[in-house]
C-alpha atoms as a PDB file:
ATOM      1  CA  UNK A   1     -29.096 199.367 -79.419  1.00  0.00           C
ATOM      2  CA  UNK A   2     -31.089 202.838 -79.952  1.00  0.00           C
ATOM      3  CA  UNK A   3     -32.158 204.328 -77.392  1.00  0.00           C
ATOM      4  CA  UNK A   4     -34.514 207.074 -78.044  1.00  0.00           C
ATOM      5  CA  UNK A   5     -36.089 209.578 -75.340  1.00  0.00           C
ATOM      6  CA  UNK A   6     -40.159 211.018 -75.951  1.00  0.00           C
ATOM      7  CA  UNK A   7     -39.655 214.812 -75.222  1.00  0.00           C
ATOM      8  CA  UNK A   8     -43.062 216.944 -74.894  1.00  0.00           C
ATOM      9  CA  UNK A   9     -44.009 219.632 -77.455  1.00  0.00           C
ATOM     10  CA  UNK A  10     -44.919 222.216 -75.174  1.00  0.00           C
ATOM     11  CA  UNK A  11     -43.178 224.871 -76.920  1.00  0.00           C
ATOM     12  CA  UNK A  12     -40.076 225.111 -79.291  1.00  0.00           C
ATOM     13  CA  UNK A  13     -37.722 226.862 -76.557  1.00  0.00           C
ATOM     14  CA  UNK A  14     -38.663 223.906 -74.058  1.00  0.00           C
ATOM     15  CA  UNK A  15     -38.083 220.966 -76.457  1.00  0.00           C
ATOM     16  CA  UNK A  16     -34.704 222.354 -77.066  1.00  0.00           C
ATOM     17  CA  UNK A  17     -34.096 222.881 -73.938  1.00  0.00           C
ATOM     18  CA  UNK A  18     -35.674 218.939 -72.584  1.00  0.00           C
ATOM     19  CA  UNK A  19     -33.877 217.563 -76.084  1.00  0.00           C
ATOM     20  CA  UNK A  20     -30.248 219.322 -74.689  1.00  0.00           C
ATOM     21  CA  UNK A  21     -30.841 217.953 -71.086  1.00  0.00           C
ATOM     22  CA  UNK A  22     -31.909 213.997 -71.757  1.00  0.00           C
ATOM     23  CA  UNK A  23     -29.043 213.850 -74.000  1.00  0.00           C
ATOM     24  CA  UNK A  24     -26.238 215.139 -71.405  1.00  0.00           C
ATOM     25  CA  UNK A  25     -28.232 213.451 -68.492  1.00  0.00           C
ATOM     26  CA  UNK A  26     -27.846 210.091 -70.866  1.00  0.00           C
ATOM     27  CA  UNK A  27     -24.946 210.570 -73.470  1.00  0.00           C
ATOM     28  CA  UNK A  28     -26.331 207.091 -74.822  1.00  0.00           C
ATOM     29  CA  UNK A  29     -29.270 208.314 -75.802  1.00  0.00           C
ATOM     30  CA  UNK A  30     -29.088 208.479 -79.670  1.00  0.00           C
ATOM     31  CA  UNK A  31     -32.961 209.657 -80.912  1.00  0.00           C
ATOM     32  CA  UNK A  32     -35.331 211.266 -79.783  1.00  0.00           C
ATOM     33  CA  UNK A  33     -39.538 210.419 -80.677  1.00  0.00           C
ATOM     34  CA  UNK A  34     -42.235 212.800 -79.702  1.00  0.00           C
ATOM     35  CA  UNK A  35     -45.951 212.507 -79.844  1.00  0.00           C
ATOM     36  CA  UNK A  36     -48.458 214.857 -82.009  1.00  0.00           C
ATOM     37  CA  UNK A  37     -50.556 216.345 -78.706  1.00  0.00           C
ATOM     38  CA  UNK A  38     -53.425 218.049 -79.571  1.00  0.00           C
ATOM     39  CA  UNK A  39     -53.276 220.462 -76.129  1.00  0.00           C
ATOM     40  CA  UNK A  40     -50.164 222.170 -77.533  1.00  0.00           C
ATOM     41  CA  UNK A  41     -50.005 224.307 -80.557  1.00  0.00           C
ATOM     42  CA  UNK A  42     -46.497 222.591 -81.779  1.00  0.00           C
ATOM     43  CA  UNK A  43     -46.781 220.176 -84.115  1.00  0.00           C
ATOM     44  CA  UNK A  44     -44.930 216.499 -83.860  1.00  0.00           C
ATOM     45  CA  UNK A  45     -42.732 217.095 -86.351  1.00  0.00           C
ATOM     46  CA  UNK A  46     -41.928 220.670 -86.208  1.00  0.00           C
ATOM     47  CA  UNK A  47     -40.656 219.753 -82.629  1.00  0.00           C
ATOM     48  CA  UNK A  48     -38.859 216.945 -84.185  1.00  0.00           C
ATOM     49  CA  UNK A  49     -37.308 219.609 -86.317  1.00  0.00           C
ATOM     50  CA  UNK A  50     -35.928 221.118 -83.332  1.00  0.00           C
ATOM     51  CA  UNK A  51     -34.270 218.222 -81.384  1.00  0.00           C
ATOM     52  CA  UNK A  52     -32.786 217.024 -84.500  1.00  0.00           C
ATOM     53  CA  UNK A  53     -30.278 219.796 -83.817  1.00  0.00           C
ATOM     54  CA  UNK A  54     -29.289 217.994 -80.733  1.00  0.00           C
ATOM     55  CA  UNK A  55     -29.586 214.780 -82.727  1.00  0.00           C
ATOM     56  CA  UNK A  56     -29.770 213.896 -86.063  1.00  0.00           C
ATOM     57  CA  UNK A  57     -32.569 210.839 -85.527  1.00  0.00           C
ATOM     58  CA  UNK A  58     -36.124 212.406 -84.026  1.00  0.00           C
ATOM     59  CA  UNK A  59     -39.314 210.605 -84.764  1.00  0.00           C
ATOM     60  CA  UNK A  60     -42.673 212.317 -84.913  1.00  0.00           C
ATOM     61  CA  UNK A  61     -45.811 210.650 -83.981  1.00  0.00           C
ATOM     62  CA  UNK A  62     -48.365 211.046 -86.789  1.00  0.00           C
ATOM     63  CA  UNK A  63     -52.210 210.828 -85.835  1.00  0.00           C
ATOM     64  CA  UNK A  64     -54.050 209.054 -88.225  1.00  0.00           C
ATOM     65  CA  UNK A  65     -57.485 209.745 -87.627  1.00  0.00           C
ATOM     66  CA  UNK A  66     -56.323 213.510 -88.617  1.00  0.00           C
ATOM     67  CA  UNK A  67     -55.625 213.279 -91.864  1.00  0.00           C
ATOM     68  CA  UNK A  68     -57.656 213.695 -94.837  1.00  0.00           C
ATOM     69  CA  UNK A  69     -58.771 210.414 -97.031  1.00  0.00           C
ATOM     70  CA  UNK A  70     -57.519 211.939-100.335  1.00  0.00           C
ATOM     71  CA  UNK A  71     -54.538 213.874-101.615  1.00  0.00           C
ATOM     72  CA  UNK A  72     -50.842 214.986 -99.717  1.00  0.00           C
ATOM     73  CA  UNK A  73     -50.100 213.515 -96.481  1.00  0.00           C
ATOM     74  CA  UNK A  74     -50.220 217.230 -94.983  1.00  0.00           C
ATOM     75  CA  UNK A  75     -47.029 216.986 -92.634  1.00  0.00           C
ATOM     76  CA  UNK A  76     -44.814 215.149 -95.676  1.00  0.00           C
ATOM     77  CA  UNK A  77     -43.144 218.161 -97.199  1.00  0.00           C
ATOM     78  CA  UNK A  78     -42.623 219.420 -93.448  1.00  0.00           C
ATOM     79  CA  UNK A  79     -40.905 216.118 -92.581  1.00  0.00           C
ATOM     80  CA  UNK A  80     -38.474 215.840 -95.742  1.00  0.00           C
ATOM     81  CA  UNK A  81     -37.738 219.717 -95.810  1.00  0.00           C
ATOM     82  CA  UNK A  82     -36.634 218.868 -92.251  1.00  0.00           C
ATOM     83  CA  UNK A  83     -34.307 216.066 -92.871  1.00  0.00           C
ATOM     84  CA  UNK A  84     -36.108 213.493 -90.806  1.00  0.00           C
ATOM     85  CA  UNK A  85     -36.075 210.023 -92.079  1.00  0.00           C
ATOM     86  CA  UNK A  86     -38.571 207.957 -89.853  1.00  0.00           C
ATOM     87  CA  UNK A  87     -42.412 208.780 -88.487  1.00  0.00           C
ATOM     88  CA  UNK A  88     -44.462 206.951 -86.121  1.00  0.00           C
ATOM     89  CA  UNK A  89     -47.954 206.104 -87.188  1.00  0.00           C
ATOM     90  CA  UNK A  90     -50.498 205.536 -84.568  1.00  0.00           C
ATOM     91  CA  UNK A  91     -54.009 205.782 -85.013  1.00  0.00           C
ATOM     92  CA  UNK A  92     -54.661 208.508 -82.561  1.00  0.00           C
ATOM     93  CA  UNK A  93     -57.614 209.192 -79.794  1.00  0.00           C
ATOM     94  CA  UNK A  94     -60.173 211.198 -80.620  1.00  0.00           C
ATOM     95  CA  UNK A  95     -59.743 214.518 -79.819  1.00  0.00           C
ATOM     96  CA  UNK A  96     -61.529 216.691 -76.516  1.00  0.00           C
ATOM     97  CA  UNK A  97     -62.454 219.340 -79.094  1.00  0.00           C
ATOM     98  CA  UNK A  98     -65.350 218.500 -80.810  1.00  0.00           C
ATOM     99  CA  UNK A  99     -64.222 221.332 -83.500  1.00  0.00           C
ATOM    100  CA  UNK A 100     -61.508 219.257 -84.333  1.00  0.00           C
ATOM    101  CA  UNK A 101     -62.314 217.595 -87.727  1.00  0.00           C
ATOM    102  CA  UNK A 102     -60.824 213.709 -88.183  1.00  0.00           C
ATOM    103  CA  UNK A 103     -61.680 211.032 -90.329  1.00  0.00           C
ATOM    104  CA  UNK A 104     -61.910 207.310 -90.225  1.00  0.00           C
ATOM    105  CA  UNK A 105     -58.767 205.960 -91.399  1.00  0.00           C
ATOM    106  CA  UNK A 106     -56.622 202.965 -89.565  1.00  0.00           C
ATOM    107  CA  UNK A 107     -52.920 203.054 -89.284  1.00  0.00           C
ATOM    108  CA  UNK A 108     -52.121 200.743 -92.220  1.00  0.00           C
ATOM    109  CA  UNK A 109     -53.968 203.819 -94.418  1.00  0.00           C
ATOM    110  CA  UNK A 110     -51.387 206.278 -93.246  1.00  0.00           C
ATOM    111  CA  UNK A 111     -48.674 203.888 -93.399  1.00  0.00           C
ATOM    112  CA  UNK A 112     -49.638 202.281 -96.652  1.00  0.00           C
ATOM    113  CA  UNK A 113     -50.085 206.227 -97.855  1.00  0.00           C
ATOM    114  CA  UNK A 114     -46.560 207.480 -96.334  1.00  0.00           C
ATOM    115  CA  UNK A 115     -44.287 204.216 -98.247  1.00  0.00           C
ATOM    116  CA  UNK A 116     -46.672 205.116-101.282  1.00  0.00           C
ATOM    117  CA  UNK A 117     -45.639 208.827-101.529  1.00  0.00           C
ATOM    118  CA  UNK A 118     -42.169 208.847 -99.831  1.00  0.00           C
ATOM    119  CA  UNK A 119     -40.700 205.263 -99.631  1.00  0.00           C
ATOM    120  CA  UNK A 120     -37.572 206.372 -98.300  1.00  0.00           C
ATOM    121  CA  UNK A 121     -39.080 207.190 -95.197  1.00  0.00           C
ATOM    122  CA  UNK A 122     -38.844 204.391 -92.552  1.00  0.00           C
ATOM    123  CA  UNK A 123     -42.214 204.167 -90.973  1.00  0.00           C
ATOM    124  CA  UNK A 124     -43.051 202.345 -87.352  1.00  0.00           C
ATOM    125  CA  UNK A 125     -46.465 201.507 -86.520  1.00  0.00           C
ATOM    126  CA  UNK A 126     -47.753 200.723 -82.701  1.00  0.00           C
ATOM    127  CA  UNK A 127     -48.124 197.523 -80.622  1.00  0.00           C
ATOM    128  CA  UNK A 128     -50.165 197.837 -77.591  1.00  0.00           C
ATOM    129  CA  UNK A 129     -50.488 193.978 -75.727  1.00  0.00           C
ATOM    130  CA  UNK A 130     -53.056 195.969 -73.053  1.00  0.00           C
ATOM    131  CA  UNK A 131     -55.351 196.892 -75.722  1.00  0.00           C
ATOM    132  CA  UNK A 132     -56.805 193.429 -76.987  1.00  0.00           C
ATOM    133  CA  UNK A 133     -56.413 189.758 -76.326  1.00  0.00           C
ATOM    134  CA  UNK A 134     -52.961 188.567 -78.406  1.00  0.00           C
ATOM    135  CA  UNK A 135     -54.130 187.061 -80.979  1.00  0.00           C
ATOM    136  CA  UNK A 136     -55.962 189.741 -82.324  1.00  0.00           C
ATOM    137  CA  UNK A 137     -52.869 192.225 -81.678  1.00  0.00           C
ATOM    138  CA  UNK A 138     -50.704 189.999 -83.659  1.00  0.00           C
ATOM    139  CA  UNK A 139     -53.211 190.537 -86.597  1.00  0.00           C
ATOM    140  CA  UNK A 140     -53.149 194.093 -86.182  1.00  0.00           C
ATOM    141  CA  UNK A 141     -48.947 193.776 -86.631  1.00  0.00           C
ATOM    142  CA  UNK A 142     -49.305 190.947 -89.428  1.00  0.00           C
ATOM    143  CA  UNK A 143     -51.696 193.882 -90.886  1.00  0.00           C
ATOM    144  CA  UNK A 144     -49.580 196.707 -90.292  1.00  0.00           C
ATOM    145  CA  UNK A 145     -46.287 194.705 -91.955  1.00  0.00           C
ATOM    146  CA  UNK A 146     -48.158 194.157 -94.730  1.00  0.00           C
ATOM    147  CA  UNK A 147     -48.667 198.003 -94.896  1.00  0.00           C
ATOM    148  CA  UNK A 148     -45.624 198.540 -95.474  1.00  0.00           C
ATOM    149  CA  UNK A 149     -44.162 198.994 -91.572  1.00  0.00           C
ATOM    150  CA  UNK A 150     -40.666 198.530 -91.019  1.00  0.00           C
ATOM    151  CA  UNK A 151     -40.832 198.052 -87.293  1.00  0.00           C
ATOM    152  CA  UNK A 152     -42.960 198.650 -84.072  1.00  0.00           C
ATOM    153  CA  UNK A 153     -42.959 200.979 -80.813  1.00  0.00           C
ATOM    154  CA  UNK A 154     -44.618 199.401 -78.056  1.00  0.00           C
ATOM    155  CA  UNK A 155     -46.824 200.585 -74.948  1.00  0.00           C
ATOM    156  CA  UNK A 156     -44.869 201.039 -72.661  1.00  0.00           C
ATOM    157  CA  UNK A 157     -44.183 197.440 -70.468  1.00  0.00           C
ATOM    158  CA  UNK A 158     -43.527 197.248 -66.644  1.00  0.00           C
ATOM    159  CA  UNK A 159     -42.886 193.407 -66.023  1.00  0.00           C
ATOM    160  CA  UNK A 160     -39.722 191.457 -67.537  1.00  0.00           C
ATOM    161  CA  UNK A 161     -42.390 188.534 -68.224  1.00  0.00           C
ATOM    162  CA  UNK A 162     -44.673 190.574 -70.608  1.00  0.00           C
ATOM    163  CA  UNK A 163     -41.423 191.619 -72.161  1.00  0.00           C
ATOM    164  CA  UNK A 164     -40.169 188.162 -72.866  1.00  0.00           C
ATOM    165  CA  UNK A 165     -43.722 187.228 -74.236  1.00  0.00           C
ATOM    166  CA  UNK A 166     -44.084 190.046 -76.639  1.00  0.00           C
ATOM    167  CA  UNK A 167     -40.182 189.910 -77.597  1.00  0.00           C
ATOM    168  CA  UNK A 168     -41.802 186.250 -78.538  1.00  0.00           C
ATOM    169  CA  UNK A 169     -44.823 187.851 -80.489  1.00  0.00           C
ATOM    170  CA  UNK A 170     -42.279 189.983 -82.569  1.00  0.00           C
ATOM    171  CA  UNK A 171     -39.712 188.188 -83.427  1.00  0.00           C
ATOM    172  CA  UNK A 172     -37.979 189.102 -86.002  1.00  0.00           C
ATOM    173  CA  UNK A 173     -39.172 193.106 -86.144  1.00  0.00           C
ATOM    174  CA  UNK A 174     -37.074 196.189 -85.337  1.00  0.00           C
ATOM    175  CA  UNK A 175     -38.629 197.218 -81.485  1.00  0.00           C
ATOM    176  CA  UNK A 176     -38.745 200.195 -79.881  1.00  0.00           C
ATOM    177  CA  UNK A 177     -39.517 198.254 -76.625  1.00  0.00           C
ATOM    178  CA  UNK A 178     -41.246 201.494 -74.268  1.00  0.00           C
ATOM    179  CA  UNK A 179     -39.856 202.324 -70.807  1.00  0.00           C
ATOM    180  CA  UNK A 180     -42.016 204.749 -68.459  1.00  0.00           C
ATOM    181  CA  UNK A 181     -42.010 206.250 -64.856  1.00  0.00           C
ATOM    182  CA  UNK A 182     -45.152 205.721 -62.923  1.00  0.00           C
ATOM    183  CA  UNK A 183     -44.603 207.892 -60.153  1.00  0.00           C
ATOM    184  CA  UNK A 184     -47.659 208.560 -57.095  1.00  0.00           C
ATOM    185  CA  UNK A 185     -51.468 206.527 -56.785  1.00  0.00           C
ATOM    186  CA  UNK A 186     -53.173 209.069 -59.495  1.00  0.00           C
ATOM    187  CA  UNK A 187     -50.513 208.261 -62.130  1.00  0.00           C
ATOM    188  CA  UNK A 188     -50.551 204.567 -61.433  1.00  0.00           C
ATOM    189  CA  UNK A 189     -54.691 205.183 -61.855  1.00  0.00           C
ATOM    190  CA  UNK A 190     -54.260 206.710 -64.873  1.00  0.00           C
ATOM    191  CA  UNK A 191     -52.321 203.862 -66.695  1.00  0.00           C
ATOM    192  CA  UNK A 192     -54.305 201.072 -65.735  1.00  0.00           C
ATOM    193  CA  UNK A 193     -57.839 202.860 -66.332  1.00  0.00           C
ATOM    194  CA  UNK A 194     -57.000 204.952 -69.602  1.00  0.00           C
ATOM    195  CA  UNK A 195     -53.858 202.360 -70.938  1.00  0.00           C
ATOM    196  CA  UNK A 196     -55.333 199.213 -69.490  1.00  0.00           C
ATOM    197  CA  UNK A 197     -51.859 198.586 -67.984  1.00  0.00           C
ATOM    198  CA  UNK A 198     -51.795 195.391 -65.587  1.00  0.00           C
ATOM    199  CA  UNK A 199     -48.539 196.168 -62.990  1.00  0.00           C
ATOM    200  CA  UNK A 200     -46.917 193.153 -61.369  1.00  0.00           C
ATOM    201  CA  UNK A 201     -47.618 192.035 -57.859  1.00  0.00           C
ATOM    202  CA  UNK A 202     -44.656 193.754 -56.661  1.00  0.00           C
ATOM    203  CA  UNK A 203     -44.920 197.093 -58.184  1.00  0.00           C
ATOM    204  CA  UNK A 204     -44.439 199.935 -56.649  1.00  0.00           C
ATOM    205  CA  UNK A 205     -45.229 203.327 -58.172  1.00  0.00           C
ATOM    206  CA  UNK A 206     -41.713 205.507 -56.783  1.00  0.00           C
ATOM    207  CA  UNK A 207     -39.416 206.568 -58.939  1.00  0.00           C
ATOM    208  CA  UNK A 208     -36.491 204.140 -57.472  1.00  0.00           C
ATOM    209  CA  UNK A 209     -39.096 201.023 -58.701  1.00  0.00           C
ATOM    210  CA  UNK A 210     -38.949 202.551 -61.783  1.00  0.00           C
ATOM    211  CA  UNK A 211     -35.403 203.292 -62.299  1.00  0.00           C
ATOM    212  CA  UNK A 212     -34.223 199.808 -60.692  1.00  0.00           C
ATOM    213  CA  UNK A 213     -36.809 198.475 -63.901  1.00  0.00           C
ATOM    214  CA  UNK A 214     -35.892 200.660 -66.369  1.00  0.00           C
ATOM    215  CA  UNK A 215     -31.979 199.069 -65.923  1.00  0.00           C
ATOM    216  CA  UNK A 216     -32.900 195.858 -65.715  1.00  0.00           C
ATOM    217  CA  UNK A 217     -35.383 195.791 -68.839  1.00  0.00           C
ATOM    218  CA  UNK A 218     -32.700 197.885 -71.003  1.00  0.00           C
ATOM    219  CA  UNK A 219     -30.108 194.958 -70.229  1.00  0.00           C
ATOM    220  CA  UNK A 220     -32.248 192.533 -71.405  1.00  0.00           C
ATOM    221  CA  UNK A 221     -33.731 194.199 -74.564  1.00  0.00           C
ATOM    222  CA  UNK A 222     -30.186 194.630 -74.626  1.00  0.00           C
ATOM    223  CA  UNK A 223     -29.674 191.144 -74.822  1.00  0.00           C
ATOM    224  CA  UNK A 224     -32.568 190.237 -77.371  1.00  0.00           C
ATOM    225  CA  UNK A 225     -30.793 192.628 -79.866  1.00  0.00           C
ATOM    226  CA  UNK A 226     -33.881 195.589 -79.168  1.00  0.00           C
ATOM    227  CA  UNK A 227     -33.987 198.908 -79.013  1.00  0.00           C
ATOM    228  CA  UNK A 228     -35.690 201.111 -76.188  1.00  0.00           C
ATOM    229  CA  UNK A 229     -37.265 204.387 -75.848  1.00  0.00           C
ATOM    230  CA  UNK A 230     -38.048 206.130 -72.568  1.00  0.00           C
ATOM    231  CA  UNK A 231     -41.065 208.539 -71.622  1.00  0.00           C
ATOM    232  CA  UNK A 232     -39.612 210.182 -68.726  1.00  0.00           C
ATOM    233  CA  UNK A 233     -43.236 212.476 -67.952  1.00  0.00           C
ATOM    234  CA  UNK A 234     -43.876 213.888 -65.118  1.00  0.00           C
ATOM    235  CA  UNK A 235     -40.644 213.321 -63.832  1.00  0.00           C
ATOM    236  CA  UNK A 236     -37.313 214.896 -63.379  1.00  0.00           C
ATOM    237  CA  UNK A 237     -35.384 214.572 -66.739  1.00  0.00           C
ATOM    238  CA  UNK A 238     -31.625 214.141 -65.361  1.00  0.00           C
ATOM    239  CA  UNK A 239     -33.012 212.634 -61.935  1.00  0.00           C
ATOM    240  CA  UNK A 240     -34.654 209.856 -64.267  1.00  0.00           C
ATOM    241  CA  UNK A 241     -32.076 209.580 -66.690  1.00  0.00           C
ATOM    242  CA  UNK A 242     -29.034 209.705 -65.046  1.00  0.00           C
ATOM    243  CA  UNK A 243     -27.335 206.488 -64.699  1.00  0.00           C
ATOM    244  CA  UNK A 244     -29.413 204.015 -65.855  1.00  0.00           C
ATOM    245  CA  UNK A 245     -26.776 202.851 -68.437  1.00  0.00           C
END
């Protein structure tokens, strides 16, 4: 199993320092991924840059909508100068900043665009089962494969049952199966209005809930032959991390 950890790129000095503590909080902890935010000036993979000196494997998240139709991917040379060997393609949000230029392109141009120009790369695409009815998520993966992806990271899951369904929708792909703390009412507000997130009947947004799942749903991914990554935000790095293996 991998089991990767999404750091924050607030700032080169504090992804060092979050990449340093998840790994001795969690000495299984073997990647790290970490998503392109438009709030911070630190790119995705710059940052990735960075953890890779506490590991070897860090994954950025590209943006798709912000790259240009025609020519270079613009981050490429960045990512191969850097030694990194897998990206994430989502297709992004649009941005707050109206200033900020992007263009219509899906996922499966990005990815079909990144195994074009630098096959060697592995590239994961997204899986959301909150976004759209199943059926038409399982043509967005059947699209994305044909792209060219060589595996999925999915929105983060909070029920064992969805897991088992979705580990059924998959089969067969290399997972990234997503593990997050919902800590407090607002956050819990956040993920089922923005994310669409439906929480089981017997949720209960404290960060014991969410450890006691995060154990139980890394045994069986475990079990299915998965791999997991956590989004510890807004919580306590080592309190989160510590002991769930």
């Amino acid at each position: 199993m991998r089991i990767s950890v999404e750091l924050v790129p607030r700032s080169e000095a504090e992804v060092y320092a979050d990449a340093s503590l998840a790994h001795a909080a969690m000495p299984e902890v073997n990647a790290f991924n970490i998503p392109d935010l438009m709030r911070f000036a630190l790119r995705s993979w710059d940052a990735c840059a960075i953890a890779s000196k506490i590991l070897p494997a860090a994954i950025p998240h590209i943006r798709a909508i912000d790259i240009p139709p025609v020519g270079e991917l613009p981050m490429a040379e960045a990512i191969v100068a850097s030694g990194l060997s897998e990206v994430l393609v989502i297709r992004g949000d649009p941005p707050h900043d109206l200033s900020h230029r992007t263009y219509p392109n899906t996922s499966e141009d990005i990815i079909r665009r990144f195994k074009r120009h630098h096959p060697k790369l592995k590239v994961f695409a997204a899986f959301d089962p909150y976004r759209q009815g199943f059926r038409d998520e399982l043509d967005a993966v059947a699209r994305k494969a044909d792209a060219g992806a060589d595996g999925f990271f999915t929105q983060p899951l909070f029920d064992l049952r969805l897991l088992e369904v979705c580990a059924e929708m998959l089969r067969g792909c290399n997972v990234f199966w997503g593990i997050a703390p919902v800590v407090g009412p607002r956050s819990r507000a956040y993920w089922e209005t923005t994310n669409r997130v439906i929480f089981p009947a017997d949720f209960i947004p404290t960060l014991d809930w969410n450890r006691a799942f995060a154990r139980a749903a890394i045994r069986a991914i475990g079990n299915m032959g998965g791999n997991v990554y956590l989004m510890p935000i807004r919580v306590d790095l080592a309190q989160y991390l510590n002991g769930l293996i």
